[in-house]
Protein backbone atom coordinates (compact mmCIF):
# COMPACT_ATOMS: atom_id res chain seq x y z
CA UNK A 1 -26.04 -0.06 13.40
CA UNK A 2 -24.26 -1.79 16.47
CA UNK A 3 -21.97 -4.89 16.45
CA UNK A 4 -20.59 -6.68 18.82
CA UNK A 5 -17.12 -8.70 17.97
CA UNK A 6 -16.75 -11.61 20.57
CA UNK A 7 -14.40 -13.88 21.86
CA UNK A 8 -11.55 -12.84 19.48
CA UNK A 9 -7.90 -11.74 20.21
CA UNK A 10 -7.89 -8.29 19.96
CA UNK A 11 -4.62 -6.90 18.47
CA UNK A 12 -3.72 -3.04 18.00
CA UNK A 13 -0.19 -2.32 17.46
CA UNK A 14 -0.45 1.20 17.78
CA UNK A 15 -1.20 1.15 21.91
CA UNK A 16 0.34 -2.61 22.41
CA UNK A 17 -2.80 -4.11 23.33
CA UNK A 18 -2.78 -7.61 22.72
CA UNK A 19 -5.98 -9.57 25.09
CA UNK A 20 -8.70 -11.63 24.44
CA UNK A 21 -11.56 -9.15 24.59
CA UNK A 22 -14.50 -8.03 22.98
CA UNK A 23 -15.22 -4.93 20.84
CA UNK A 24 -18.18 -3.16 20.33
CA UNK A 25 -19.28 -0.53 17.69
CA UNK A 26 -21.90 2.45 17.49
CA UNK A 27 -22.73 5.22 15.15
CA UNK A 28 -19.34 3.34 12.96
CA UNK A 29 -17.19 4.12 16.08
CA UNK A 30 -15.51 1.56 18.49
CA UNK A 31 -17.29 2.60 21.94
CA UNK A 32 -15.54 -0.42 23.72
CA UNK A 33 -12.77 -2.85 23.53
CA UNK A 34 -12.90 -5.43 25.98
CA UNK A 35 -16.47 -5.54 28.13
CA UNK A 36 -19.32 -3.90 26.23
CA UNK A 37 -21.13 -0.84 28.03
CA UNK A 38 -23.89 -2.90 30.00
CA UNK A 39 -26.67 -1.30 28.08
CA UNK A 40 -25.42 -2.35 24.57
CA UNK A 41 -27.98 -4.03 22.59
CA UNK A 42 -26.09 -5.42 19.19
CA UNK A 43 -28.19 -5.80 16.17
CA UNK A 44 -25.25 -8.15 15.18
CA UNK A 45 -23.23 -9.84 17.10
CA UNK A 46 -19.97 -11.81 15.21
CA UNK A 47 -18.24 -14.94 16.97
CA UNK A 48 -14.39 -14.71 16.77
CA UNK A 49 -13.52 -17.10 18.55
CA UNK A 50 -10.19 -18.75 17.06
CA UNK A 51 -9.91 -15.08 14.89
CA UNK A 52 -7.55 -12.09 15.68
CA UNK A 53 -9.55 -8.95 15.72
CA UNK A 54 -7.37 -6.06 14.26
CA UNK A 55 -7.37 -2.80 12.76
CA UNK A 56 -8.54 -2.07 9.29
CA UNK A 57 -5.31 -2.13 6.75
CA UNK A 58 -3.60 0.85 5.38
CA UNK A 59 -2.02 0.43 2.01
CA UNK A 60 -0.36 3.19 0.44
CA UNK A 61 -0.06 1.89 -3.43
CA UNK A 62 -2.73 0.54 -5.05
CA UNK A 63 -3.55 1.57 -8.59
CA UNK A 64 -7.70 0.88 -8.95
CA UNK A 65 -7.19 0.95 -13.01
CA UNK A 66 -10.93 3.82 -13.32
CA UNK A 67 -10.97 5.51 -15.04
CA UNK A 68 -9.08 5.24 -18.01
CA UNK A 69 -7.79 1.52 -17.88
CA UNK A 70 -11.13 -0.33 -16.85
CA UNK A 71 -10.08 -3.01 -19.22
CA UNK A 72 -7.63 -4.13 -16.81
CA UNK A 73 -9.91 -3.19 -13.29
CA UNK A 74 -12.65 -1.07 -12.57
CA UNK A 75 -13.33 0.27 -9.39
CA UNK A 76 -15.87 -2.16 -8.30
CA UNK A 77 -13.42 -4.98 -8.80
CA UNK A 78 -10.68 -3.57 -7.12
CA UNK A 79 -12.30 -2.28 -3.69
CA UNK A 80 -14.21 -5.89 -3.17
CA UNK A 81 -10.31 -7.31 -3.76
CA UNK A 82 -9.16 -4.83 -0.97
CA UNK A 83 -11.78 -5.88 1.40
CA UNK A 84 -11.83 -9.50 1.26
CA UNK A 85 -7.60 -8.82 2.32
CA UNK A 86 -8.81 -6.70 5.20
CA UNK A 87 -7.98 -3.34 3.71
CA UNK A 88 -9.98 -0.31 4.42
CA UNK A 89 -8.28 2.09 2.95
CA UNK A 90 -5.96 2.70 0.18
CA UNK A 91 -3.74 5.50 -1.45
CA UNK A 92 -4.43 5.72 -4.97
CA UNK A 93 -1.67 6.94 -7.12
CA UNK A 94 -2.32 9.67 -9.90
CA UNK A 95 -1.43 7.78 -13.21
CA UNK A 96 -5.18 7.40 -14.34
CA UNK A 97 -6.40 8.20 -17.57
CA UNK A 98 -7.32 11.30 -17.47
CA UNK A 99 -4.30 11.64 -14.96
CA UNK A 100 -5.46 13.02 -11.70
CA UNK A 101 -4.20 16.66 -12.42
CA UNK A 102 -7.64 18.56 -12.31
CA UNK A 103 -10.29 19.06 -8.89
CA UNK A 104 -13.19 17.27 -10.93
CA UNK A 105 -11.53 14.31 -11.65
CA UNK A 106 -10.30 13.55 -7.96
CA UNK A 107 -13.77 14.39 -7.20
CA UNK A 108 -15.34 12.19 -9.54
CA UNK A 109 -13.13 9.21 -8.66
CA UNK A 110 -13.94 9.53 -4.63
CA UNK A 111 -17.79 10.04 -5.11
CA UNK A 112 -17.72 6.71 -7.57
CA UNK A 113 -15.58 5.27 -4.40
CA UNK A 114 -18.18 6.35 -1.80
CA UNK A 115 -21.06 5.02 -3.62
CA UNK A 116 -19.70 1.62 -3.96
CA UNK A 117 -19.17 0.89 0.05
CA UNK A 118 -15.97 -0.84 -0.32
CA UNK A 119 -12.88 0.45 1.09
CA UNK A 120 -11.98 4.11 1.40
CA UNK A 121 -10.24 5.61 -1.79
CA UNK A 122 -7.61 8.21 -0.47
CA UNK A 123 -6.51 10.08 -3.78
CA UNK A 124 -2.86 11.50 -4.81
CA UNK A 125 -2.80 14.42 -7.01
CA UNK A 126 -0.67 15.16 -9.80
CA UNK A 127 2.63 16.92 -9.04
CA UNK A 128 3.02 17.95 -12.70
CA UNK A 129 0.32 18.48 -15.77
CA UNK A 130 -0.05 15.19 -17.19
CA UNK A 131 2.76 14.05 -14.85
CA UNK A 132 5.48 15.32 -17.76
CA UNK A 133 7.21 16.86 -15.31
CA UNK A 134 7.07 20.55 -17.00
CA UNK A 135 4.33 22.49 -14.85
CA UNK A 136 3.17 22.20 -11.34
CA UNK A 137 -0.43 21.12 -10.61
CA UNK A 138 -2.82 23.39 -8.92
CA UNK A 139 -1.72 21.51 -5.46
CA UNK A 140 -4.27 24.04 -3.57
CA UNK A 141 -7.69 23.04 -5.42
CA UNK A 142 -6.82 19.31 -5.78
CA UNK A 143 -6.57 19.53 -1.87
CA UNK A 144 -9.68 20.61 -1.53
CA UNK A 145 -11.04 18.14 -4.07
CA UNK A 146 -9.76 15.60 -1.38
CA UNK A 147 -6.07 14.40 -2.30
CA UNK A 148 -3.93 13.46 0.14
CA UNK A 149 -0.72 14.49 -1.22
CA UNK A 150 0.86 14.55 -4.49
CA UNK A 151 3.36 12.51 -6.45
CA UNK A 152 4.56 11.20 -10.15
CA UNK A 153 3.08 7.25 -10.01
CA UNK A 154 6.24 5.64 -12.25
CA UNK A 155 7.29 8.63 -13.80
CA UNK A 156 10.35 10.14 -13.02
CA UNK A 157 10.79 13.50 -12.76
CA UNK A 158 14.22 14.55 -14.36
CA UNK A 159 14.02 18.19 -14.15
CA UNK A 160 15.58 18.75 -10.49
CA UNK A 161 14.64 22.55 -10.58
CA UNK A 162 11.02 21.77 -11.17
CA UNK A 163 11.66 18.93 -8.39
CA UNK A 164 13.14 21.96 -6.12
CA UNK A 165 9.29 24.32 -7.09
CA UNK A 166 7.38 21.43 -6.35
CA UNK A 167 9.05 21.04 -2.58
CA UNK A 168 9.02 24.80 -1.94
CA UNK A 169 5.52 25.05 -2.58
CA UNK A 170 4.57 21.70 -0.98
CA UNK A 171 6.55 23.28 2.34
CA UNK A 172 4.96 26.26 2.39
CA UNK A 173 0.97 24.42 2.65
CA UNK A 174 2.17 21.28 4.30
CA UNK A 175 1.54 19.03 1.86
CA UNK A 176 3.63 15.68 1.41
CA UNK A 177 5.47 14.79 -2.21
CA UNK A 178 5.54 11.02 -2.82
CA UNK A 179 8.09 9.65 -5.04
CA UNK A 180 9.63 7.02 -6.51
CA UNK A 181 13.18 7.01 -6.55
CA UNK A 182 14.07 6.24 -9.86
CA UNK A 183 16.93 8.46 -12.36
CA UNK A 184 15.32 8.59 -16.11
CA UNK A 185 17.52 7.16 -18.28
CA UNK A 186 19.30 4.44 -16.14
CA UNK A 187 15.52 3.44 -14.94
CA UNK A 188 14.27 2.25 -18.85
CA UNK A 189 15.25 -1.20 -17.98
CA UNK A 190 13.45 -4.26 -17.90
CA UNK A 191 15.01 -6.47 -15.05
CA UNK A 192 17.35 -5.83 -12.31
CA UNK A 193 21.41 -5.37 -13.43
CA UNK A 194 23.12 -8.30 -12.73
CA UNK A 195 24.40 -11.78 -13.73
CA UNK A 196 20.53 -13.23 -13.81
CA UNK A 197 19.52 -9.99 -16.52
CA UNK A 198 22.76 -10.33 -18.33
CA UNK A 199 22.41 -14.18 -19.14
CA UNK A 200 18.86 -13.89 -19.88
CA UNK A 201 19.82 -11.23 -22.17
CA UNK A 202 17.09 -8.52 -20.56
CA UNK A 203 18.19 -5.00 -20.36
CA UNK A 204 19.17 -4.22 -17.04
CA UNK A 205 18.17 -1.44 -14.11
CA UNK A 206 21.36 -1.01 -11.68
CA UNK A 207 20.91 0.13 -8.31
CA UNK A 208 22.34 3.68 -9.08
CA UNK A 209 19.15 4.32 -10.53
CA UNK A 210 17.56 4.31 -7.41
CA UNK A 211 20.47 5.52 -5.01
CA UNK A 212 20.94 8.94 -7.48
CA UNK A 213 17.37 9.76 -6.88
CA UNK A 214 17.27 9.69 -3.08
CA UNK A 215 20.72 11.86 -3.28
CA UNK A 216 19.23 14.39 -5.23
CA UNK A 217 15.68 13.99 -3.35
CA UNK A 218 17.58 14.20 0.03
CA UNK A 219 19.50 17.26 -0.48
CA UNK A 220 16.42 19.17 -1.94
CA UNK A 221 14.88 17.88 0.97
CA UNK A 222 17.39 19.39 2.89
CA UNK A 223 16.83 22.49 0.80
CA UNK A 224 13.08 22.94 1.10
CA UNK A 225 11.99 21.16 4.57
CA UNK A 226 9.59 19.80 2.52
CA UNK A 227 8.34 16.61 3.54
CA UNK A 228 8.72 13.34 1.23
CA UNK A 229 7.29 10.07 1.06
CA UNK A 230 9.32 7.35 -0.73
CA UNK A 231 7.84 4.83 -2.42
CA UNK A 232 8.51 1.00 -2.91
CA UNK A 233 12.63 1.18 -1.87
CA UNK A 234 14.30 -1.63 -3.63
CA UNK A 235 17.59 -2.47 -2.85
CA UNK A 236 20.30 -2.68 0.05
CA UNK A 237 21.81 0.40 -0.67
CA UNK A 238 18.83 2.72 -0.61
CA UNK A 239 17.75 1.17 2.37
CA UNK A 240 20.99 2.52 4.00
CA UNK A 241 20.71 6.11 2.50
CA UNK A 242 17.24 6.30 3.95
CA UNK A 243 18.72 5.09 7.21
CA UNK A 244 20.82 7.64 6.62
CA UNK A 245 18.48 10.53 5.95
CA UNK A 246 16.08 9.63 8.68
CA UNK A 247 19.02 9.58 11.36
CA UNK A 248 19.85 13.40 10.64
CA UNK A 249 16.66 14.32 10.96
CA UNK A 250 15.07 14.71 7.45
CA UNK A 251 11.35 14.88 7.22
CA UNK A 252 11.33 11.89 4.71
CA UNK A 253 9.38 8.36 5.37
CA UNK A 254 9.35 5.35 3.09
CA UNK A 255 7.81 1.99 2.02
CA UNK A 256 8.22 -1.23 0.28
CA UNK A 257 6.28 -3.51 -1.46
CA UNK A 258 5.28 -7.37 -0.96
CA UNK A 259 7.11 -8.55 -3.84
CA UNK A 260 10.66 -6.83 -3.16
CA UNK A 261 9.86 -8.56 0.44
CA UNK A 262 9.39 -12.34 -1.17
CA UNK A 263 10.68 -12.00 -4.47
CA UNK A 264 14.05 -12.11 -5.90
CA UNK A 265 15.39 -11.78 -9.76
CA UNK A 266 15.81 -15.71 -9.22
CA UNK A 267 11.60 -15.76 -9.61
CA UNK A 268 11.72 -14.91 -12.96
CA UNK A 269 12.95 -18.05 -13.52
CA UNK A 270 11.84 -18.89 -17.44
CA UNK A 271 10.86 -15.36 -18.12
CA UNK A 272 7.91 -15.70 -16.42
CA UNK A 273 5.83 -12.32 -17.13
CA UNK A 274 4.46 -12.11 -14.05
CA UNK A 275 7.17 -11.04 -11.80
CA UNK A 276 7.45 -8.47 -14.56
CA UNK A 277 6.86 -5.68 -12.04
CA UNK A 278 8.07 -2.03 -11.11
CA UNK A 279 11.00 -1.42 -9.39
CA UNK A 280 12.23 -4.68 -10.47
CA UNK A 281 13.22 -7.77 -8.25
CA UNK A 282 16.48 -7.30 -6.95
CA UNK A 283 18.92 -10.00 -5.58
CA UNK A 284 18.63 -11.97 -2.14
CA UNK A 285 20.91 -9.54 -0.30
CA UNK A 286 18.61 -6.84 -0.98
CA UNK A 287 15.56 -8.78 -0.21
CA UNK A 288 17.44 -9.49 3.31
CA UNK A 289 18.05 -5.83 4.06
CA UNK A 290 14.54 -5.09 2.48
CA UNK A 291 13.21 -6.96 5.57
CA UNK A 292 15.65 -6.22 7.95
CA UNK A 293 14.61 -2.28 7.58
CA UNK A 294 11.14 -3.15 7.66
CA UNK A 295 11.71 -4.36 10.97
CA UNK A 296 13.67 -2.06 12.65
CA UNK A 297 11.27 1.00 11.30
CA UNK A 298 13.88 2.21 8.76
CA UNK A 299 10.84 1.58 6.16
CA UNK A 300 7.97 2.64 7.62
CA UNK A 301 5.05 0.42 5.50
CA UNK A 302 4.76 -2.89 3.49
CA UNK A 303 2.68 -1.78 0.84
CA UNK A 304 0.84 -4.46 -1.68
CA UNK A 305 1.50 -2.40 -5.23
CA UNK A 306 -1.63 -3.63 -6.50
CA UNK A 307 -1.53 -2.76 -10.09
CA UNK A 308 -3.84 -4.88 -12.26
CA UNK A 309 -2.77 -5.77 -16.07
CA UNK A 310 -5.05 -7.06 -18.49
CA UNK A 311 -4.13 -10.70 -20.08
CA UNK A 312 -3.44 -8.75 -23.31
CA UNK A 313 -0.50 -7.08 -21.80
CA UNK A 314 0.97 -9.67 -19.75
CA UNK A 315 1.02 -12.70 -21.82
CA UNK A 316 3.60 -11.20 -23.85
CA UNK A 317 7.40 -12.13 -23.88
CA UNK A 318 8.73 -10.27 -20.53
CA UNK A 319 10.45 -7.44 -21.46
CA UNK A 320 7.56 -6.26 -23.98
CA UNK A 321 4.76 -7.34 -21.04
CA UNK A 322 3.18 -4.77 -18.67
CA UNK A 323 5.00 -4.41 -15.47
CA UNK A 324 2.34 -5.07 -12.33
CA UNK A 325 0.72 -7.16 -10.49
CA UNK A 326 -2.66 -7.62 -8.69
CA UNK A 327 -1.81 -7.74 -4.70
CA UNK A 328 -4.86 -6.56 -2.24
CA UNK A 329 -5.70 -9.87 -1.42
CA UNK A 330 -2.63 -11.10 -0.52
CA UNK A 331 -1.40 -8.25 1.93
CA UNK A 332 -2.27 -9.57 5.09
CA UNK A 333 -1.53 -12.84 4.48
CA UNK A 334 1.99 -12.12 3.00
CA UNK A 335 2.68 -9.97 6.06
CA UNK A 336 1.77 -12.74 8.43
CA UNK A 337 4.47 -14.84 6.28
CA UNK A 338 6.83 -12.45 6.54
CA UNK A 339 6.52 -12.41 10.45
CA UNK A 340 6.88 -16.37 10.77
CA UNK A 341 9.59 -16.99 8.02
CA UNK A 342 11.58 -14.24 9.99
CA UNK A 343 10.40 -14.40 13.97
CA UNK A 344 9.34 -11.21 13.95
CA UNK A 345 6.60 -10.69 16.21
CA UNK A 346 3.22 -10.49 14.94
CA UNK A 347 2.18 -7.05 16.31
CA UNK A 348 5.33 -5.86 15.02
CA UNK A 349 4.77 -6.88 11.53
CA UNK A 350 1.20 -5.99 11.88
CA UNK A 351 2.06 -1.82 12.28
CA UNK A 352 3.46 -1.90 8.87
CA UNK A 353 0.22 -2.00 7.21
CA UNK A 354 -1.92 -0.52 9.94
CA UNK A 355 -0.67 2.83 11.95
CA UNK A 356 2.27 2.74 10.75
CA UNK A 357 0.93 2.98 7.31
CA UNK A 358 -1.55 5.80 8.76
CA UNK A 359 1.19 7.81 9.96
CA UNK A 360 2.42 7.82 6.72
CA UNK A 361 -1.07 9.72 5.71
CA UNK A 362 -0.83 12.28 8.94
CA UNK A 363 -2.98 15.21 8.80
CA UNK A 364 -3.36 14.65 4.92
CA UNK A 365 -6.58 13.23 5.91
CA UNK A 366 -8.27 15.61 7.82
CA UNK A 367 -10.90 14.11 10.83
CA UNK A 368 -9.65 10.50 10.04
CA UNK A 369 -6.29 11.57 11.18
CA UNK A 370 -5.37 9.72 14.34
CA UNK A 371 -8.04 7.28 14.16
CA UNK A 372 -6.99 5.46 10.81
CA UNK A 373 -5.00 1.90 11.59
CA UNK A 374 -6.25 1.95 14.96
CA UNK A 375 -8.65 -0.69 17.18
CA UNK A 376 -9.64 1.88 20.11
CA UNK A 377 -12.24 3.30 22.29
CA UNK A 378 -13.28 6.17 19.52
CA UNK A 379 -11.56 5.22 16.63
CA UNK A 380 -13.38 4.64 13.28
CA UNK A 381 -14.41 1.43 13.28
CA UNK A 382 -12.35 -0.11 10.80
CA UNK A 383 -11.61 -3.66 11.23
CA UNK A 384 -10.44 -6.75 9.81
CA UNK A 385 -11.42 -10.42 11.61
CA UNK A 386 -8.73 -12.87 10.95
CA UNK A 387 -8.39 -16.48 10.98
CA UNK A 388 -4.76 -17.29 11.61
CA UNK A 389 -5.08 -20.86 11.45
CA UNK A 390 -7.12 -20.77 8.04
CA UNK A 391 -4.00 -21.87 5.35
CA UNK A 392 -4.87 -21.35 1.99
CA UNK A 393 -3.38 -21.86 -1.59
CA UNK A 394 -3.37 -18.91 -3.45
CA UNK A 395 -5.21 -19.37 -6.65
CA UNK A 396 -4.95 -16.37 -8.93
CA UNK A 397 -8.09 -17.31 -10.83
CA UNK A 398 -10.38 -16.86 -7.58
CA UNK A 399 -9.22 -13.62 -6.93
CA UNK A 400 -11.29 -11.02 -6.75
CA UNK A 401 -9.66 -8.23 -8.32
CA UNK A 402 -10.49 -8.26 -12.21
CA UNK A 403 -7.00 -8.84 -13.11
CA UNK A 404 -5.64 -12.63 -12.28
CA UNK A 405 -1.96 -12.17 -12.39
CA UNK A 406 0.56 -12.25 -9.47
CA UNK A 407 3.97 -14.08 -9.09
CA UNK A 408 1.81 -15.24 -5.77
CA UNK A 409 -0.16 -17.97 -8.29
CA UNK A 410 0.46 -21.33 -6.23
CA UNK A 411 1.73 -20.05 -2.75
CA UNK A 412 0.77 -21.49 0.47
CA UNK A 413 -0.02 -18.68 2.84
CA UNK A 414 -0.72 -18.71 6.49
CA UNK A 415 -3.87 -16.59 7.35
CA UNK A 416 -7.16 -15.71 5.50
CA UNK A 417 -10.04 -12.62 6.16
CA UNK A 418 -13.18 -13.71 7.54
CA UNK A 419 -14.40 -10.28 7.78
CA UNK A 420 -14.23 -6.79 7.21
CA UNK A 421 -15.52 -3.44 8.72
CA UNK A 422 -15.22 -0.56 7.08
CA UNK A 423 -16.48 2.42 9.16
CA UNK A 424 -18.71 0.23 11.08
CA UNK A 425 -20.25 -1.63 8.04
CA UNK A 426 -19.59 -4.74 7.45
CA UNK A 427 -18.22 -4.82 3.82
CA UNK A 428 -16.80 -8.31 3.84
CA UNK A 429 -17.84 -11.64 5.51
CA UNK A 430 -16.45 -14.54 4.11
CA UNK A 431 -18.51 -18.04 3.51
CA UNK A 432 -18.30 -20.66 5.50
CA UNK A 433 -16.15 -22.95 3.49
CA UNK A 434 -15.22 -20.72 0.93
């Protein structure tokens, strides 16, 4: 199949260019950015004129909710979500049920992906059985089975000398340990500690929650060599240890998510359930340093979170409700927000869900490695068409994904997907009008 993208701005923050050009795409490769070869002969040919053309999204937390929890998405739902927001591919965390801690599951999972022709499902293994944080997985097989590194999902693991295993071993193969920094027993809370939590009456997470676990994370980094991806940072002060860590030298990278970048514990307002989410929303002076970091490259990735909850489990008073929230759809746009509420430049903002994101992954995924979050001459030909002058009113009903809540519900955003490639098939194309 070959397509030729015209008249659109091309954008691809990993080699600066930034032109008006065209892109063509063979065999689900780019062969061409700018004039097509002279002998190209498109069997479709898409006009995006008015439309940035830019490389497929990378988003590094997204729970898909199959199998196990297909009450509250299934993997169908979930993967036409991440399409129509320009995402072609997505790390999937291991809390399923079963939990991803055996080869045949992860392989089960990726050939239900594959047949569905959405976006690409990129797998994290268990780091413990069951994720109890007792025994190590068999890292090795589910490897081979196609994970791209291994992690705990929300679970902390408390045991520090089964932490310290875990890194040795993942040093010695290469592999990358994501986690969440989060202590155990100062993490049970419900809403971040402060004067909001205390007058609402909700039981409270402090910051030391977080900043305990990237000490102890850090120096067992510092231990093992062992490389470590953090996920979802969450307030001021873990921003600066990771500052920290990266400046002498430690092999550690980390993210955040969309609603620590808009959100703060002022949105949960009358206990509204759905900003009932994991870490919690923190206070305006960590949402400034949130952003801040995300600029400057201390956080590598803006990650959407997406974790659908079924109506059962959210329309509950807040602190018994289901933490989570759906977010595909809204990943682009609320990264195209974040660039104009805070001048930063769009190609800037743009890496943190495209190679940045993909340098997260590294060689973790094998002959996609250099070519993921990309728009270049023999890159995979993943790609996202853009409308940046298409403003649209988030409505959490006509969302794709099967579950319907976000703290989103109402917002005016700046950008919308017309299209989507993923690996030179087009997977999305948005209706005129719709």
């Amino acid at each position: 199949m070959k397509i030729l993208i015209q008249n659109g701005r091309v954008i691809d923050p990993a080699s600066g260019f930034d032109a008006r050009a065209d892109v063509a795409i063979a065999a689900g490769h780019v062969v061409a950015v700018g004039a097509a070869p002279a002998d190209f002969a498109p069997n479709q040919t898409m006009d995006a004129r008015g439309c940035l053309v830019l490389p497929g999204l990378v988003d590094l937390a997204a729970r898909l909710r199959e199998p196990g929890h297909e009450h509250e998405g299934m993997l169908a739902s979930e993967l036409a979500a991440a399409v129509a927001g320009g995402v072609t591919s997505l790390v999937c965390p291991p809390d399923t049920d079963p939990v991803l801690d055996e080869p045949g599951l992860v392989e089960m999972l990726r050939f239900r992906a594959e047949k569905l022709h959405q976006a690409r499902v990129l797998p994290l293994g268990a780091l413990t059985r069951g994720l109890q944080g007792e025994v190590l997985t068999e890292m090795l097989q589910l490897t081979e089975a196609g994970c791209i590194g291994f992690g705990q999902a929300e679970v902390a693991l408390a045991n520090t000398q089964v932490m310290q295993r875990a890194l040795q071993y993942a040093r010695s193969f290469g592999y990358t340990v994501w986690l969440r920094p989060q202590e155990l027993y100062l993490g049970k809370g419900v809403a971040a500690s402060g004067a909001l939590a205390t007058r609402m009456g909700l039981s409270g997470v402090p910051v030391a929650a977080e900043t305990i676990a990237l000490h102890t994370i850090f120096e067992l980094v510092r231990a093992t060599g062992a490389r470590v991806h953090l996920c979802r940072i969450s307030s001021a002060a873990g921003v600066e240890l990771v500052r920290q860590a990266k400046a002498q030298g430690l092999p550690v990278s980390a993210d955040v998510s969309i609603n620590s970048l808009h959100l703060t514990d002022l949105d949960i307002a009358y206990f509204d359930s759905r900003t009932r989410l994991t870490p919690p929303l923190r206070q305006q002076n960590d949402r400034a340093a949130l952003r801040v970091a995300l600029a400057d490259g201390t956080l590598d990735a803006l990650v959407s979170d997406h974790t659908p909850v079924g109506s059962d489990e959210k329309d509950l008073p807040f602190a018994e409700s289901e933490p989570g929230a759906t977010g595909l759809e809204l990943l682009l746009a609320l990264t195209c927000k974040w660039a104009q509420d805070d001048a930063v430049p769009l190609a800037q903002a743009l890496a943190c869900v495209t190679h940045r994101s993909a340098q997260v992954l590294g060689a973790s995924v094998g002959p996609l490695a250099g070519s993921l979050g990309r728009l270049q001459v023999g890159a995979i030909a993943d790609v996202c068409v853009l409308d940046p002058q298409d403003a649209w009113r988030v409505q959490a009903s006509a969302l794709r994904s099967q579950s319907k809540h976000t703290p989103f519900d109402g917002y005016e955003l700046p950008a919308r997907v017309r299209a989507t490639l993923v690996g030179g098939r087009v997977a999305f194309l948005r209706n005129p009008g719709a």
